[in-house]
C-alpha atoms as a PDB file:
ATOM      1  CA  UNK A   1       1.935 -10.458  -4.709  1.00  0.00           C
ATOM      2  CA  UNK A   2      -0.782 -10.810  -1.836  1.00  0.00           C
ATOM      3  CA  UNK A   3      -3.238  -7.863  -0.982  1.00  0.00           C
ATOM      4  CA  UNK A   4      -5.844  -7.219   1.507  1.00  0.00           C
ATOM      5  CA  UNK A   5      -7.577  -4.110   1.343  1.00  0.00           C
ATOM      6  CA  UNK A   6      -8.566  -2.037   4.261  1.00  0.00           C
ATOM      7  CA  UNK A   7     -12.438  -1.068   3.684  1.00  0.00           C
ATOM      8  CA  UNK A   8     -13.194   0.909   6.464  1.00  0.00           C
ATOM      9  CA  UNK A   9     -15.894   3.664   5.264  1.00  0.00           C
ATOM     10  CA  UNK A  10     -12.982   6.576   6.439  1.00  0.00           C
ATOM     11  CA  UNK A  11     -12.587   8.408   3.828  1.00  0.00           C
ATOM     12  CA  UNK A  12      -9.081   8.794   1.804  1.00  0.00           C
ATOM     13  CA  UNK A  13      -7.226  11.987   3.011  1.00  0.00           C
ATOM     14  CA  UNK A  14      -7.144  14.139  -0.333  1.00  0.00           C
ATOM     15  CA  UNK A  15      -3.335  14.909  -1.958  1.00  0.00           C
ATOM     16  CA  UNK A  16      -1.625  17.193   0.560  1.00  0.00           C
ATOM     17  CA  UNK A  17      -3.348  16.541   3.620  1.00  0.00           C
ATOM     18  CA  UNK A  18      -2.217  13.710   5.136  1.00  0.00           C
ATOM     19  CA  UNK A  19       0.405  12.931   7.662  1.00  0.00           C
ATOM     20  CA  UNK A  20       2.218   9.258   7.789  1.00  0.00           C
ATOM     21  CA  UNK A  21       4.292   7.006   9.645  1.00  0.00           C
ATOM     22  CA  UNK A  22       6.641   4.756   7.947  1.00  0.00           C
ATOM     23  CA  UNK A  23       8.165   1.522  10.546  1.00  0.00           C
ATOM     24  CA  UNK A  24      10.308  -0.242   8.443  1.00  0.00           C
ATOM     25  CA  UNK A  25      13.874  -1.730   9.296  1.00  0.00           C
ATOM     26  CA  UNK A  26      15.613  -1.328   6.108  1.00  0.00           C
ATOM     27  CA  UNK A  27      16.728   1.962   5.463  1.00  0.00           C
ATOM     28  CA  UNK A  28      16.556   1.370   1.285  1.00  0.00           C
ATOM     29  CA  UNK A  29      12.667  -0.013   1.771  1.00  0.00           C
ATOM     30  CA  UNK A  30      11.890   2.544   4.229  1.00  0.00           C
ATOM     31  CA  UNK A  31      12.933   5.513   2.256  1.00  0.00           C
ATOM     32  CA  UNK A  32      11.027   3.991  -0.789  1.00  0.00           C
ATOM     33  CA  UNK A  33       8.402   4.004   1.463  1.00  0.00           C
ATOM     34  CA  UNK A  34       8.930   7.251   2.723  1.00  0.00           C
ATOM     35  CA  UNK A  35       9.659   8.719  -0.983  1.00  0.00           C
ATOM     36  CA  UNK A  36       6.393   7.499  -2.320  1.00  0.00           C
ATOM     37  CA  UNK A  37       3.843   8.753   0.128  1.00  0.00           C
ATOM     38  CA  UNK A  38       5.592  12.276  -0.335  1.00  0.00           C
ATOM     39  CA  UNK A  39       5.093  12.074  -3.964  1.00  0.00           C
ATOM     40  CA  UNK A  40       1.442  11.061  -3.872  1.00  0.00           C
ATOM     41  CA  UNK A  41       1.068  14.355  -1.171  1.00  0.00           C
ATOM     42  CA  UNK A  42       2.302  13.259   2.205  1.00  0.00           C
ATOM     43  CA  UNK A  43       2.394  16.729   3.988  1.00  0.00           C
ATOM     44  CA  UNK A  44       4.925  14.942   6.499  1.00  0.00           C
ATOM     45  CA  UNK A  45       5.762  11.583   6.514  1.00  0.00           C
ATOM     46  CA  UNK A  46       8.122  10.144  10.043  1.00  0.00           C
ATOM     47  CA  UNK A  47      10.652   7.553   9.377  1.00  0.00           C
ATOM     48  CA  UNK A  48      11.553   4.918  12.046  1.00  0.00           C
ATOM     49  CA  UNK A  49      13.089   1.545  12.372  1.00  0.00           C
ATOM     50  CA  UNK A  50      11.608  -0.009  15.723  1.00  0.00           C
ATOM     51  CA  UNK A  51       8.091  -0.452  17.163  1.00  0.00           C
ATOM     52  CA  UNK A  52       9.718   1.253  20.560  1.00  0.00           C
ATOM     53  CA  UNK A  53      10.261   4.510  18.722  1.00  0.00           C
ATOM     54  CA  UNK A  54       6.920   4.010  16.434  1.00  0.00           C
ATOM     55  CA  UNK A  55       5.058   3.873  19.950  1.00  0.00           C
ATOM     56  CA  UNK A  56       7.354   6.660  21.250  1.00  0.00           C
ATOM     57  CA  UNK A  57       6.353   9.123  18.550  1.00  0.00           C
ATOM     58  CA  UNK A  58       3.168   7.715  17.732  1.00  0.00           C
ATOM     59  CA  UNK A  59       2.334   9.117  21.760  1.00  0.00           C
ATOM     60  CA  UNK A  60       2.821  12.680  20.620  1.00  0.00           C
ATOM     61  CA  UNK A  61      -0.679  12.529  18.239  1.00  0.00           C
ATOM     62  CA  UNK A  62      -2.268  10.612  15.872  1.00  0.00           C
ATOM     63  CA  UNK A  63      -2.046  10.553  12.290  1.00  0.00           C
ATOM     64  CA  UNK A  64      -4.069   9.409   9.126  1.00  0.00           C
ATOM     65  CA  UNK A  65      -1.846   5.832   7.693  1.00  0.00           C
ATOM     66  CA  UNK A  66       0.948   3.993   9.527  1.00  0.00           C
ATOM     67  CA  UNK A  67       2.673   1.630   7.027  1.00  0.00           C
ATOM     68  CA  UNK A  68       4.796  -1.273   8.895  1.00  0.00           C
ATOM     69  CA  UNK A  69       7.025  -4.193   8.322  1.00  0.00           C
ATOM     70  CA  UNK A  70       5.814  -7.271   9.477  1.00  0.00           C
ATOM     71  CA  UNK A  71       8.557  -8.301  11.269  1.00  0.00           C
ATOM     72  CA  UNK A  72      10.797  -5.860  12.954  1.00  0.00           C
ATOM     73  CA  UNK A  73      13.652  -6.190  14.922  1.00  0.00           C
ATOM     74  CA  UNK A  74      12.056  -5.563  18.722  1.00  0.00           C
ATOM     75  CA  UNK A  75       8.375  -6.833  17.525  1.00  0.00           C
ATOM     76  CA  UNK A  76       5.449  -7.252  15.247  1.00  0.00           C
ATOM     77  CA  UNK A  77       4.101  -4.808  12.992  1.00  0.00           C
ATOM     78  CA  UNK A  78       0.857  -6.061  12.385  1.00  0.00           C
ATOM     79  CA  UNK A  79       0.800  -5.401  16.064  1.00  0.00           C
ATOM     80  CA  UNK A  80       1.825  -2.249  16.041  1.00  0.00           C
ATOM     81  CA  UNK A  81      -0.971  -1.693  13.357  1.00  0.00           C
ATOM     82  CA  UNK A  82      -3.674  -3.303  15.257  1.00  0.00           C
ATOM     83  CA  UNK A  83      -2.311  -0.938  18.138  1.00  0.00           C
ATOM     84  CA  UNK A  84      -2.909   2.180  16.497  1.00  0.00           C
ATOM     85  CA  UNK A  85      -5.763   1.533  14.408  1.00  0.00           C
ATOM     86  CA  UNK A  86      -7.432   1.205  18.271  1.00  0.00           C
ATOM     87  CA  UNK A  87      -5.845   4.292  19.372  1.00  0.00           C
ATOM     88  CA  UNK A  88      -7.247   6.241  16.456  1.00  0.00           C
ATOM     89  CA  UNK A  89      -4.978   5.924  13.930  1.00  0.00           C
ATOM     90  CA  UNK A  90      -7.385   6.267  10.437  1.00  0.00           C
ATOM     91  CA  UNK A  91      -5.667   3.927   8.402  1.00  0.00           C
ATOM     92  CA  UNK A  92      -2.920   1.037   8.893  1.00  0.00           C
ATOM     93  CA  UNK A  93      -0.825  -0.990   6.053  1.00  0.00           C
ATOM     94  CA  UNK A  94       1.493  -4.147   6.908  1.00  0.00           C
ATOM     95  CA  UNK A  95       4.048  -4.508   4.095  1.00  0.00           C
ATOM     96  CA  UNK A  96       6.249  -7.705   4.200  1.00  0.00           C
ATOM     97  CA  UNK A  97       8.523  -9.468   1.622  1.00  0.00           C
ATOM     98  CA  UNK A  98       7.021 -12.902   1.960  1.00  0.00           C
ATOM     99  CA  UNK A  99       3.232 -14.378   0.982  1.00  0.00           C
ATOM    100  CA  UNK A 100       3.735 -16.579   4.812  1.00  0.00           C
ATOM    101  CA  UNK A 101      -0.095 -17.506   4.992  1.00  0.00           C
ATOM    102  CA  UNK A 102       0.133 -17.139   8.905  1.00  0.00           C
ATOM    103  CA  UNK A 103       1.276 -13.702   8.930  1.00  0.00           C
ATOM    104  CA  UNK A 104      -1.285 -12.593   6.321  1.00  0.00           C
ATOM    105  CA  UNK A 105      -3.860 -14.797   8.986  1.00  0.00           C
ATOM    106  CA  UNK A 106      -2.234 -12.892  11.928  1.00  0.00           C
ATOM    107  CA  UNK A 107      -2.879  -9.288  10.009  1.00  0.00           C
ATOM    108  CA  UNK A 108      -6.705 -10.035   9.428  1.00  0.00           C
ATOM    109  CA  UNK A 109      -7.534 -11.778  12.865  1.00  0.00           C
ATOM    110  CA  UNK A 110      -5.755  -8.095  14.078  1.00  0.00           C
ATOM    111  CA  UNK A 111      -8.965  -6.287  12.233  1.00  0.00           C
ATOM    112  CA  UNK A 112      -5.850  -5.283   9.949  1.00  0.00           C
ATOM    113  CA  UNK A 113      -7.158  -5.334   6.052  1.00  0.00           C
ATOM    114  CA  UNK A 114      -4.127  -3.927   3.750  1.00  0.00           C
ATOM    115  CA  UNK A 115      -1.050  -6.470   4.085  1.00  0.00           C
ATOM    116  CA  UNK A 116       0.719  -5.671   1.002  1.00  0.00           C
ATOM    117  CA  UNK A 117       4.058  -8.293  -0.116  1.00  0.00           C
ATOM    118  CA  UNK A 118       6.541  -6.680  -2.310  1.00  0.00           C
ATOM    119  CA  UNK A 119      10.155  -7.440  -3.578  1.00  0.00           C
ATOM    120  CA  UNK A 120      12.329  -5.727  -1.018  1.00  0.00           C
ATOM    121  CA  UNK A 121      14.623  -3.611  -1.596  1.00  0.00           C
ATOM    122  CA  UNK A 122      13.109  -2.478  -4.917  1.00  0.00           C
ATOM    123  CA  UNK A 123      15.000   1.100  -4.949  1.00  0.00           C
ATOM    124  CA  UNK A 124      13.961   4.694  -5.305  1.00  0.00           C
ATOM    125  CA  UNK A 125      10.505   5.108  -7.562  1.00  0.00           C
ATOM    126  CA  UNK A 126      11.358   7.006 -10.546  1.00  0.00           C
ATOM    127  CA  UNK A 127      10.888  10.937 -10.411  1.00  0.00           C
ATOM    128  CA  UNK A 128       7.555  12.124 -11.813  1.00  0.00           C
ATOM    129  CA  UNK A 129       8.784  13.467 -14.631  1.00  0.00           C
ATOM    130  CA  UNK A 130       9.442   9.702 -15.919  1.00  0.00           C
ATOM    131  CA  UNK A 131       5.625   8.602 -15.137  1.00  0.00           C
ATOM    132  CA  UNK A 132       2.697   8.414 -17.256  1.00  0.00           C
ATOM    133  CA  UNK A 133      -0.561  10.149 -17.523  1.00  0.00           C
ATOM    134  CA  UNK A 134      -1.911   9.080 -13.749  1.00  0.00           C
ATOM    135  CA  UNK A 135      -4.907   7.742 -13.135  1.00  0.00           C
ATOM    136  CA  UNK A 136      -7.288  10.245 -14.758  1.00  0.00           C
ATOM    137  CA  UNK A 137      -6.488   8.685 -17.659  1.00  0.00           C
ATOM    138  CA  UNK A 138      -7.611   5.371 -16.795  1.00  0.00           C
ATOM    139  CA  UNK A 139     -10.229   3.154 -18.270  1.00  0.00           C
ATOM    140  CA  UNK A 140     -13.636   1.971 -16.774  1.00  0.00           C
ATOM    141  CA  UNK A 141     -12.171  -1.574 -17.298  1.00  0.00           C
ATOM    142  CA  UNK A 142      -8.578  -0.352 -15.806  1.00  0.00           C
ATOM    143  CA  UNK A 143      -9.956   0.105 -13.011  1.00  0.00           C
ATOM    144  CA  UNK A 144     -12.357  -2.755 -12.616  1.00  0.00           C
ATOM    145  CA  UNK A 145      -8.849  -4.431 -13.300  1.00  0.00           C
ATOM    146  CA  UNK A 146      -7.218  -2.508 -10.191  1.00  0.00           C
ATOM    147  CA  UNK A 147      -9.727  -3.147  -8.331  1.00  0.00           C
ATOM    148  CA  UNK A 148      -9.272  -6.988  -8.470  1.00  0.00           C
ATOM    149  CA  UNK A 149      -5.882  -6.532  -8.285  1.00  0.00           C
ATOM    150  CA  UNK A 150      -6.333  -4.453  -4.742  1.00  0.00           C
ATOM    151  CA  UNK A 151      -8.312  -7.432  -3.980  1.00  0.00           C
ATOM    152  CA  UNK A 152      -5.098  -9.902  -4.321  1.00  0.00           C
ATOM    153  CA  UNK A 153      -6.548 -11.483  -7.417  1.00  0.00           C
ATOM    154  CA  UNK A 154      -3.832 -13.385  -9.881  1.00  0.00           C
ATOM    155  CA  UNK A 155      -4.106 -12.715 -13.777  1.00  0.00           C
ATOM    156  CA  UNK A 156      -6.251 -15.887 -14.050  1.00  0.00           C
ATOM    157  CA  UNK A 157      -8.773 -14.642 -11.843  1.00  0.00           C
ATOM    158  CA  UNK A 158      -8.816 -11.316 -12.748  1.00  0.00           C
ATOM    159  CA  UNK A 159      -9.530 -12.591 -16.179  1.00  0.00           C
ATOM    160  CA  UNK A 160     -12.501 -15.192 -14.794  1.00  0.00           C
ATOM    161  CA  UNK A 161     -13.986 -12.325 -12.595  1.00  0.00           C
ATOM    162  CA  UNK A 162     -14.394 -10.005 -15.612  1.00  0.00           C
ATOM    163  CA  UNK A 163     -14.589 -12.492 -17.965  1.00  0.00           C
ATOM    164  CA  UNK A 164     -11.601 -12.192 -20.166  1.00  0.00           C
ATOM    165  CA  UNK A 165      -8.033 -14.228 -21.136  1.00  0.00           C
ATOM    166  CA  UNK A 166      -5.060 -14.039 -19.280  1.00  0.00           C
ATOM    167  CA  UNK A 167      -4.049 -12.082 -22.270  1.00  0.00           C
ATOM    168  CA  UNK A 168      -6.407  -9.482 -22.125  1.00  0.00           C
ATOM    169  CA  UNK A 169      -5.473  -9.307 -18.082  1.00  0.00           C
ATOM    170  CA  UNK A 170      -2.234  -8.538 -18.909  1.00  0.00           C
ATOM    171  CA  UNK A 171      -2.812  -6.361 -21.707  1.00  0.00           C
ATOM    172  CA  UNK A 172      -4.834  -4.011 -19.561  1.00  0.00           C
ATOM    173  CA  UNK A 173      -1.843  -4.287 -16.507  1.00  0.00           C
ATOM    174  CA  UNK A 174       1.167  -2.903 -18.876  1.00  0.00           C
ATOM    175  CA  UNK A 175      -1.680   0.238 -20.095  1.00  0.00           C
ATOM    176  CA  UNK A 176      -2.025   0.792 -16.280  1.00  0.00           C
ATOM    177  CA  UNK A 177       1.571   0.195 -15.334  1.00  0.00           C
ATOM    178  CA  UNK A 178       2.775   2.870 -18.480  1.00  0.00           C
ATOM    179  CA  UNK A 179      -0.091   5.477 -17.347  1.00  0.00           C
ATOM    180  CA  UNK A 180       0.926   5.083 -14.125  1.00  0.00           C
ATOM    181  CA  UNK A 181       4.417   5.112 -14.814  1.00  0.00           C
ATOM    182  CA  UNK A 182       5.055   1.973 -12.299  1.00  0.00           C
ATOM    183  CA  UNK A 183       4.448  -1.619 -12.893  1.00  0.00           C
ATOM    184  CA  UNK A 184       5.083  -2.737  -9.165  1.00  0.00           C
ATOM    185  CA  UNK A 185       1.083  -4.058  -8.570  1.00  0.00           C
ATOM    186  CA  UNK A 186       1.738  -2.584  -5.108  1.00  0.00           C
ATOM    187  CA  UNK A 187       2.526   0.943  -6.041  1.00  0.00           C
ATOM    188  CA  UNK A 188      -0.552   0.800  -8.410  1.00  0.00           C
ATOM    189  CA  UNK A 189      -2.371  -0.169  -5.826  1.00  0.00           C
ATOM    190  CA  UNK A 190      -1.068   2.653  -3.298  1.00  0.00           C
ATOM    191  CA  UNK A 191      -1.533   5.055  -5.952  1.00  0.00           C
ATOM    192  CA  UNK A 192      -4.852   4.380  -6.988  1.00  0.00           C
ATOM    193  CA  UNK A 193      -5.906   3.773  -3.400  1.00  0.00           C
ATOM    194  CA  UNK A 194      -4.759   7.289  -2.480  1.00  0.00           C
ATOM    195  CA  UNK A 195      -6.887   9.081  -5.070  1.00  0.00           C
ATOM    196  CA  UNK A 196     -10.001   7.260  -4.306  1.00  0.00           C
ATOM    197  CA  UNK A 197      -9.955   5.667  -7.731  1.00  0.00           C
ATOM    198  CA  UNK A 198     -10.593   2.313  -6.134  1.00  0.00           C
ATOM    199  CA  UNK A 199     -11.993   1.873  -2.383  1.00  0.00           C
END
């Protein structure tokens, strides 16, 4: 998994407060998508397929994140992204399903800096009854850990950075993935990103 993380100085729109827009052509991704940002407080999240639409609705205001597919069927969603992030839009997220070097080059020449790749297609996150403890819970070193891992760090350089084994790396991943209660790096990130755990 490849991540880039936006660090803009805006700060993270607290639990509840936050509006999103979700541009993603698959309807399982998108309402995984969608279904996540509600359960980390999305007051209303807008689900659309196209970068016609996205601009469309995206012309009636401006909201705080815009997450978007990489490639969609009637353009680019990095520049879509780019797009909004100039028209005011406070934060913007490419996701894609593939680590293409030119399309994560693409996203940061666009000023974009959270281009998240994920297995697509990964299905509905479990309820929140069947998570863990959330990320009160978690360690000074958890979330040194997170943060590397926000940074697109592997294991093995996670584990020089701090300086532990590849072991010990992945020790400290499966405590945050159980108090969590995901062990998608992504999500983690997401979720630990929205509560201003890690910047």
């Amino acid at each position: 998994m490849t991540t880039l993380v936006e660090r803009t100085g805006v700060a993270v729109p607290r639990p509840g407060r936050f509006a999103a827009m979700v541009v993603v052509n698959s309807p399982a991704v998108r309402e995984t998508v969608a279904h996540t940002l509600r359960a980390m407080g999305a007051r209303h999240v807008l689900e659309i397929n196209t970068v016609a639409e996205a601009r469309q609705r995206a012309a009636a205001g401006i909201a705080d994140l815009v997450v978007a597919e990489a490639g969609l069927p009637d353009g680019s969603g990095i520049a879509l992204v780019r797009e909004l992030r100039q028209a005011g839009w406070q934060r913007g997220m490419v996701v894609a399903t593939s680590d293409d070097p030119y399309s994560v080059r693409a996203a940061v020449g666009a000023g974009i800096r959270c281009y998240v790749v994920s297995a697509a297609g990964t299905g509905m996150p479990r309820p929140s009854a069947d998570r863990g403890e959330g990320v009160d819970s978690l360690s000074a070193r958890e979330i040194q850990v997170l943060q590397l891992v926000a940074e697109g760090k592997s294991n093995k350089d996670i584990g020089v950075a701090l300086g532990l084994s590849a072991l010990t790396v992945k020790s400290h991943l499966a405590r945050i993935a159980r108090k969590l209660g995901t062990g998608d790096r992504a999500e983690m990130v997401a979720t630990s990103l929205r509560s201003g755990v890690i910047a």
